[in-house]
PDB file of N, CA and C in Angstrom:
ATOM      1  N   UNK A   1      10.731 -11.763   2.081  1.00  0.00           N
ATOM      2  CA  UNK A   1       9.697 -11.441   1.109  1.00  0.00           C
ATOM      3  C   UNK A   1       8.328 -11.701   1.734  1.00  0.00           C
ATOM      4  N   UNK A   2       7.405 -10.866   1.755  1.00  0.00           N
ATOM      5  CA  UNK A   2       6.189 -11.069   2.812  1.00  0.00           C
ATOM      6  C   UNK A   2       5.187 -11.723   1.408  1.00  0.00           C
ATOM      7  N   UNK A   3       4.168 -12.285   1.363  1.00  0.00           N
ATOM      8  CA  UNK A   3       3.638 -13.706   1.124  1.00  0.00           C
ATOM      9  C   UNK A   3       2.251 -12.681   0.720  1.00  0.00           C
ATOM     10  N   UNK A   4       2.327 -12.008  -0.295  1.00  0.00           N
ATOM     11  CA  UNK A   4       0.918 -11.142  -0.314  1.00  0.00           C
ATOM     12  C   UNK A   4      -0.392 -12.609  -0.771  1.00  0.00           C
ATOM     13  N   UNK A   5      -1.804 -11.643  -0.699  1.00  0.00           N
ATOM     14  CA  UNK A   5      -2.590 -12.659  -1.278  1.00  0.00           C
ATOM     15  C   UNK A   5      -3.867 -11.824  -1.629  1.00  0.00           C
ATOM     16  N   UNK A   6      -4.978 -11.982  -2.141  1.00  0.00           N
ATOM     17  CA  UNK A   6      -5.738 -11.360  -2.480  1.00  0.00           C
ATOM     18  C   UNK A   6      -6.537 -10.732  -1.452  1.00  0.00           C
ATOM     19  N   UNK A   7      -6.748  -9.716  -1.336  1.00  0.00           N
ATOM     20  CA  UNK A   7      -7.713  -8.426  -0.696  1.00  0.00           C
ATOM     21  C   UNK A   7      -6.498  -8.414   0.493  1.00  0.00           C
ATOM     22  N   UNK A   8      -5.819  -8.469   0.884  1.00  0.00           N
ATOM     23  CA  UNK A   8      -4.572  -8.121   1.581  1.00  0.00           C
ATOM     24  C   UNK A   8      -4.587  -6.452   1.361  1.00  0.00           C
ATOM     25  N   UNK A   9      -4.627  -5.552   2.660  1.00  0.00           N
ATOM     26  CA  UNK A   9      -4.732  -4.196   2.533  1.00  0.00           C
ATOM     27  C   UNK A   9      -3.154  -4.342   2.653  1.00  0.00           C
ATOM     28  N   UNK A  10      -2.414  -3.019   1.739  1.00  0.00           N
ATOM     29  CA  UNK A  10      -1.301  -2.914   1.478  1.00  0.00           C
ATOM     30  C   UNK A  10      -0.434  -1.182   1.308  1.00  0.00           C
ATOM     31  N   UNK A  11       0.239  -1.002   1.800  1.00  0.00           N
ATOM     32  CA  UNK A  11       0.434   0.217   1.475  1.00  0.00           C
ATOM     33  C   UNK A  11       1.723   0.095   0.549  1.00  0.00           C
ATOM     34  N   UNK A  12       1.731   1.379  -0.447  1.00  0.00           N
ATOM     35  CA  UNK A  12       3.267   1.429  -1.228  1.00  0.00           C
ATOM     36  C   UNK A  12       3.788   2.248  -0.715  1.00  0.00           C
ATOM     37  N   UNK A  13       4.979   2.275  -0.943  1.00  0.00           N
ATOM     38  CA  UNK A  13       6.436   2.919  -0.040  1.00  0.00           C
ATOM     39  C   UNK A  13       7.123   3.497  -1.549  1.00  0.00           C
ATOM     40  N   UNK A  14       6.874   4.328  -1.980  1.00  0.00           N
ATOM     41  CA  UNK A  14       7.778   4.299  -3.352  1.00  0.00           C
ATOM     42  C   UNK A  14       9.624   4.683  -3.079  1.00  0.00           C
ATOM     43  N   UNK A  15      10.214   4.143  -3.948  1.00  0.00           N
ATOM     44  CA  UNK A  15      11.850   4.382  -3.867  1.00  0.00           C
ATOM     45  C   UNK A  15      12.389   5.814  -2.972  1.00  0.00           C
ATOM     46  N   UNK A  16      11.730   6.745  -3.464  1.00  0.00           N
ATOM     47  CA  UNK A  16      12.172   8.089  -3.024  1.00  0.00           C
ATOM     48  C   UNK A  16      11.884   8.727  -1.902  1.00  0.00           C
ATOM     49  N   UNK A  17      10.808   7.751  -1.207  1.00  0.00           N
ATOM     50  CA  UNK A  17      10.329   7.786   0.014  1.00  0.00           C
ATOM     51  C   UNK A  17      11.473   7.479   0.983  1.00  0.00           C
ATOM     52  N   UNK A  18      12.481   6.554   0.445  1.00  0.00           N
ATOM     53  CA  UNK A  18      13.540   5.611   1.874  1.00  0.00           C
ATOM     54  C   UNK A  18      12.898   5.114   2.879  1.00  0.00           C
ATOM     55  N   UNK A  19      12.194   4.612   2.612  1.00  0.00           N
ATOM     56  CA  UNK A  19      10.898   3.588   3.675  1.00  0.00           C
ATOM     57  C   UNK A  19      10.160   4.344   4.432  1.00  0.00           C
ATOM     58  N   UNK A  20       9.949   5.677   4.858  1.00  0.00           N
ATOM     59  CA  UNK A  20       8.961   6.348   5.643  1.00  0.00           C
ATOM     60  C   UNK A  20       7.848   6.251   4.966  1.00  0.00           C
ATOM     61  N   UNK A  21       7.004   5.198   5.505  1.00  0.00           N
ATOM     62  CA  UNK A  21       5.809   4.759   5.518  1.00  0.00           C
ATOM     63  C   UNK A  21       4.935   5.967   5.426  1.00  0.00           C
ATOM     64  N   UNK A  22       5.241   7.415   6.296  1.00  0.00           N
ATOM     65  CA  UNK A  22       4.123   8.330   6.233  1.00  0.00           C
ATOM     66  C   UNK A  22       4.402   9.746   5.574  1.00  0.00           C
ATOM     67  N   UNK A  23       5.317   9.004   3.838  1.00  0.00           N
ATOM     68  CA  UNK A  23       5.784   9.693   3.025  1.00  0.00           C
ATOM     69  C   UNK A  23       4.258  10.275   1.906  1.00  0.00           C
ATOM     70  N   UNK A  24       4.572  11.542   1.711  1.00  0.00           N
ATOM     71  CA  UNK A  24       3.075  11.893   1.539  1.00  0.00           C
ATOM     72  C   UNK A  24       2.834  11.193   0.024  1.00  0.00           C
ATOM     73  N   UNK A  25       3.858  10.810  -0.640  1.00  0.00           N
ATOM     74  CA  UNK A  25       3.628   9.723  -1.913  1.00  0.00           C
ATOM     75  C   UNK A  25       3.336   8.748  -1.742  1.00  0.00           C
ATOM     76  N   UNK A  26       2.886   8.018  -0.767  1.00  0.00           N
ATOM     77  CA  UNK A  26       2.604   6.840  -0.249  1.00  0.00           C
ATOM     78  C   UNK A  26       1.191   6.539  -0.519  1.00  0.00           C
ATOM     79  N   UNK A  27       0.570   5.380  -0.937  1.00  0.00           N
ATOM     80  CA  UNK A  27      -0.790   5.272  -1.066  1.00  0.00           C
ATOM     81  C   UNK A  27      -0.793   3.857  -0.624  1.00  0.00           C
ATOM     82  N   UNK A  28      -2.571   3.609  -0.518  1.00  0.00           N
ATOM     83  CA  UNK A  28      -2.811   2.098   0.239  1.00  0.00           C
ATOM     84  C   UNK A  28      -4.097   2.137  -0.858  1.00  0.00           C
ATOM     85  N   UNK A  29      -3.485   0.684  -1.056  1.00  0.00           N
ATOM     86  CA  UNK A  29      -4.932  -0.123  -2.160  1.00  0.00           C
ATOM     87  C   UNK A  29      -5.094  -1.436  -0.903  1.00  0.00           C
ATOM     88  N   UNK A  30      -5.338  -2.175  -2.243  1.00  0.00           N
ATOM     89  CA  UNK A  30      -5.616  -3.839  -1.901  1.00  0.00           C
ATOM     90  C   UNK A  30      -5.581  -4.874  -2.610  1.00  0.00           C
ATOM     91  N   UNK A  31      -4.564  -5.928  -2.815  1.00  0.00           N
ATOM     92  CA  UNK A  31      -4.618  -6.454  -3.652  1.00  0.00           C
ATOM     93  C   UNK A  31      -5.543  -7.372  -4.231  1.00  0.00           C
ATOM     94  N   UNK A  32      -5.312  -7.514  -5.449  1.00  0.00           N
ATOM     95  CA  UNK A  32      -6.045  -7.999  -6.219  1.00  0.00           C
ATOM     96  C   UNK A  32      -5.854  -9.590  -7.027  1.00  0.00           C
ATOM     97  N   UNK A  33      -4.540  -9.709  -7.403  1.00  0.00           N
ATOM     98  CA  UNK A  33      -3.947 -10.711  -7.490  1.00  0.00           C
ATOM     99  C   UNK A  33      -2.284 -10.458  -7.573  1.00  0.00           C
ATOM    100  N   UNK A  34      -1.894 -11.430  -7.420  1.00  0.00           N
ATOM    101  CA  UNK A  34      -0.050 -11.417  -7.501  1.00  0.00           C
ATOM    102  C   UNK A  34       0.553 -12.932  -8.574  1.00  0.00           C
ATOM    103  N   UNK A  35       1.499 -12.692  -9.356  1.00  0.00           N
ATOM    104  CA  UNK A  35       2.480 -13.162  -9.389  1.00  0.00           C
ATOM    105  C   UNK A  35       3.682 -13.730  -9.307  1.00  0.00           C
ATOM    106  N   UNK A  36       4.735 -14.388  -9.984  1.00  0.00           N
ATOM    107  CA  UNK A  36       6.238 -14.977  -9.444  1.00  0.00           C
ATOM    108  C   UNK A  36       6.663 -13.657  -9.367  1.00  0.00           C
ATOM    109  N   UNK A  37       6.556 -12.654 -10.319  1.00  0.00           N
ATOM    110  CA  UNK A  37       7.194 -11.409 -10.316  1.00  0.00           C
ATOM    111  C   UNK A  37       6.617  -9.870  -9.745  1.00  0.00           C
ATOM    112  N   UNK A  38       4.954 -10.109  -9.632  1.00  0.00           N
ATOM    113  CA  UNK A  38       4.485  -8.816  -9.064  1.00  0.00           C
ATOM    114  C   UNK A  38       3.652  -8.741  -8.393  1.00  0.00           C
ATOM    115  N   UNK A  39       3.452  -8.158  -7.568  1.00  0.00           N
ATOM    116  CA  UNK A  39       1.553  -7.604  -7.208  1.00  0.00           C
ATOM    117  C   UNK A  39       0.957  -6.953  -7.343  1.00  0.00           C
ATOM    118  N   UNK A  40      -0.378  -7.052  -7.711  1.00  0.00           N
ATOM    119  CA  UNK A  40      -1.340  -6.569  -8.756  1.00  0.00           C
ATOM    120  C   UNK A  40      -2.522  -5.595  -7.595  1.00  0.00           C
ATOM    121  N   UNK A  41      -2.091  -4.021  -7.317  1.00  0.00           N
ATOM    122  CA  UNK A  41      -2.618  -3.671  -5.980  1.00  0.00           C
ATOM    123  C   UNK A  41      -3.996  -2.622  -7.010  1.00  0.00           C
ATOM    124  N   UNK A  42      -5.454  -2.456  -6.557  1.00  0.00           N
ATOM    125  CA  UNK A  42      -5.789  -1.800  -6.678  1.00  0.00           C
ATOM    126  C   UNK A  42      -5.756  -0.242  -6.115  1.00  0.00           C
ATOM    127  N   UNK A  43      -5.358   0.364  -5.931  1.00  0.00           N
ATOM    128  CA  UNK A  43      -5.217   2.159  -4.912  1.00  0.00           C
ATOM    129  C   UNK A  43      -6.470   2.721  -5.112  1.00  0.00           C
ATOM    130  N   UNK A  44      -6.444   2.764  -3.634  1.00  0.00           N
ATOM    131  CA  UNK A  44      -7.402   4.125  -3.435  1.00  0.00           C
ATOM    132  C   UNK A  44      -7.132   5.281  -4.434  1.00  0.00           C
ATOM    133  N   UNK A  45      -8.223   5.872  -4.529  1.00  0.00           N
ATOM    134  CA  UNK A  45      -8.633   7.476  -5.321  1.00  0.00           C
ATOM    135  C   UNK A  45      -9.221   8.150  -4.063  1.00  0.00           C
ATOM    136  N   UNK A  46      -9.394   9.566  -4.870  1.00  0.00           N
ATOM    137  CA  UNK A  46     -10.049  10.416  -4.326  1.00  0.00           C
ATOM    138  C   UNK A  46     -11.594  10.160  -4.432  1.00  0.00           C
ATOM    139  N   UNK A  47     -12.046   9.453  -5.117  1.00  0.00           N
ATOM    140  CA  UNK A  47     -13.507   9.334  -5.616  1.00  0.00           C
ATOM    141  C   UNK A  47     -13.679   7.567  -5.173  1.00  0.00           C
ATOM    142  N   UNK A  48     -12.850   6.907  -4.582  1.00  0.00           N
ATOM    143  CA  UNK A  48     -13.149   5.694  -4.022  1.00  0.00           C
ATOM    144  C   UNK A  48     -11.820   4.729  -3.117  1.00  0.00           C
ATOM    145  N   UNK A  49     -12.580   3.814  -2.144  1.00  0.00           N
ATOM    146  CA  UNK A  49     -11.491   3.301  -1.235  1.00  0.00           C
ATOM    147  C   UNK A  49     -11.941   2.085  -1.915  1.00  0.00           C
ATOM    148  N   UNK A  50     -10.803   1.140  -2.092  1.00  0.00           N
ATOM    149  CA  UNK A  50     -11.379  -0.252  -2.443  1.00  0.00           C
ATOM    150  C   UNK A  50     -10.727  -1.029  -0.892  1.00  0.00           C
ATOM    151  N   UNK A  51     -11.924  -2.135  -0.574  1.00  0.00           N
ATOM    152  CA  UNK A  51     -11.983  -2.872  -0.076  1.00  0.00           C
ATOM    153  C   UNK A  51     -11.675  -4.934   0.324  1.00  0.00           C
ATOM    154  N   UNK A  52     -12.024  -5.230  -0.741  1.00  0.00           N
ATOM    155  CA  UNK A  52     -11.813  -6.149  -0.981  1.00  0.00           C
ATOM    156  C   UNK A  52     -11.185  -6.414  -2.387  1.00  0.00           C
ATOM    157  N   UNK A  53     -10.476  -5.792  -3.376  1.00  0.00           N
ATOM    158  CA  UNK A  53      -9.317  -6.357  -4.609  1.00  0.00           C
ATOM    159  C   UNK A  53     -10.349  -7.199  -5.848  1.00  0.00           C
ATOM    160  N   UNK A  54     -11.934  -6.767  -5.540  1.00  0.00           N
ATOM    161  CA  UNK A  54     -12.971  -7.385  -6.582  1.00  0.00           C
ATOM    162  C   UNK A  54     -13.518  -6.072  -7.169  1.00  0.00           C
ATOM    163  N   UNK A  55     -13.020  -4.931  -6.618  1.00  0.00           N
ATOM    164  CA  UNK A  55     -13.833  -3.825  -7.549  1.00  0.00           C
ATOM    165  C   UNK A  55     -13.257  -3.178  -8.576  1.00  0.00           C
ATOM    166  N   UNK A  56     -14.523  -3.035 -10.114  1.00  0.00           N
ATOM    167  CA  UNK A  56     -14.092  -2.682 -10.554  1.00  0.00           C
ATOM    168  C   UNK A  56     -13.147  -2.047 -11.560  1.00  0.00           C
ATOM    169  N   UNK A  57     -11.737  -2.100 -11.247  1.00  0.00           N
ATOM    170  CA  UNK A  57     -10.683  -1.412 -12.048  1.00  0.00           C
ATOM    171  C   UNK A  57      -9.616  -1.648 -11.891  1.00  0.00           C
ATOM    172  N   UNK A  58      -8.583  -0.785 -12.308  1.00  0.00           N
ATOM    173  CA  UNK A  58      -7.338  -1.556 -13.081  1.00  0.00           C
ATOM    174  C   UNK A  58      -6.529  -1.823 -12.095  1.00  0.00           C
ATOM    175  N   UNK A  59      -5.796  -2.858 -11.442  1.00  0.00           N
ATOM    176  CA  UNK A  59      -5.438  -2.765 -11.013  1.00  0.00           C
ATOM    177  C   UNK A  59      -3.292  -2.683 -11.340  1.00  0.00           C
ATOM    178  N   UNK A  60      -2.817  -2.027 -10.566  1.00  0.00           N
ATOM    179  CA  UNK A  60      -1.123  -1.356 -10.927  1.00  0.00           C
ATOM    180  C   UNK A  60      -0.196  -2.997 -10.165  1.00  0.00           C
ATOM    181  N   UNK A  61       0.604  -2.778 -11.665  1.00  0.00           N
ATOM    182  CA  UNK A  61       2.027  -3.719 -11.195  1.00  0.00           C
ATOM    183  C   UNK A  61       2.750  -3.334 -10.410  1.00  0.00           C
ATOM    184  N   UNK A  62       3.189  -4.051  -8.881  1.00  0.00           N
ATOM    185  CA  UNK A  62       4.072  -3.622  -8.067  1.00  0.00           C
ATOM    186  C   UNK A  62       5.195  -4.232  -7.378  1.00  0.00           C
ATOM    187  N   UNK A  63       6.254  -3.722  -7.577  1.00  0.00           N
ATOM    188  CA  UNK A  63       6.902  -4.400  -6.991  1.00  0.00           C
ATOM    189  C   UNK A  63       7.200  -5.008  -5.395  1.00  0.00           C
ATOM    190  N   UNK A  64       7.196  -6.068  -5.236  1.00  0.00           N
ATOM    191  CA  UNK A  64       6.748  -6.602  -3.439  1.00  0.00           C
ATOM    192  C   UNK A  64       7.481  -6.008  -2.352  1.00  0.00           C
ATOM    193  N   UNK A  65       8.881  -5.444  -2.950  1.00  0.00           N
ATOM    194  CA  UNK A  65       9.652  -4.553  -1.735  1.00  0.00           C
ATOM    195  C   UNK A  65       9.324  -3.175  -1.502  1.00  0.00           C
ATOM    196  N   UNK A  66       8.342  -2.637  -2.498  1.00  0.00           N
ATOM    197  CA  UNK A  66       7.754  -1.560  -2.144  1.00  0.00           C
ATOM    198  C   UNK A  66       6.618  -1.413  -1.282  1.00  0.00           C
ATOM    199  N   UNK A  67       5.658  -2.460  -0.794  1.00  0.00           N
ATOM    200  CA  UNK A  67       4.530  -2.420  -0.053  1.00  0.00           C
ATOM    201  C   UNK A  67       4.973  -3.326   1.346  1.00  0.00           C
ATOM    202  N   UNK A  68       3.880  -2.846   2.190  1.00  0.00           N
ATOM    203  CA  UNK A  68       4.234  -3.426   3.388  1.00  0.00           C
ATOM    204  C   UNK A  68       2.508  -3.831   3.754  1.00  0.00           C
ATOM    205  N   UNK A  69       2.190  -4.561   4.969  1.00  0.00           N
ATOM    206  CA  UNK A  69       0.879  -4.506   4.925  1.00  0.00           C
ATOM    207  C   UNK A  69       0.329  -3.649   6.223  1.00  0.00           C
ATOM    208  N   UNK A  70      -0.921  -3.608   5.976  1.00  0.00           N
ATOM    209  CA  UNK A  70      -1.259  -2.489   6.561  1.00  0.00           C
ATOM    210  C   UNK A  70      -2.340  -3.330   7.796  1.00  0.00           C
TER     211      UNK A  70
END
């Protein structure tokens, strides 16, 4: 289990991907905060890259075997 922590750049791997990292469903945020049970990643948009896991907006529940770090 890799040890996320805040502003940690992160990419998601979703299920249907089968781990190819350069699956075109794949996106990279940054987290924001984490939990016993999740991590809390902000994602890039088309209209913004987040940087440091303080900007902003909502950030998505994720599960930790789906991201890897970047």
């Amino acid at each position: 289990m890799n040890d996320f922590k805040h502003g940690d750049t992160v990419r998601y791997i979703p299920n249907h991907a089968n781990g190819d990292a350069q699956h075109p469903a794949c996106q990279n945020g940054v987290v924001s905060s984490t939990n016993d049970n999740w991590v809390f990643v902000k994602y890039n948009c088309l209209a913004c890259t987040m940087f440091t896991g303080d900007e902003p907006f909502t950030a998505q529940a994720t599960k930790r075997e789906n991201l890897i770090m970047r």
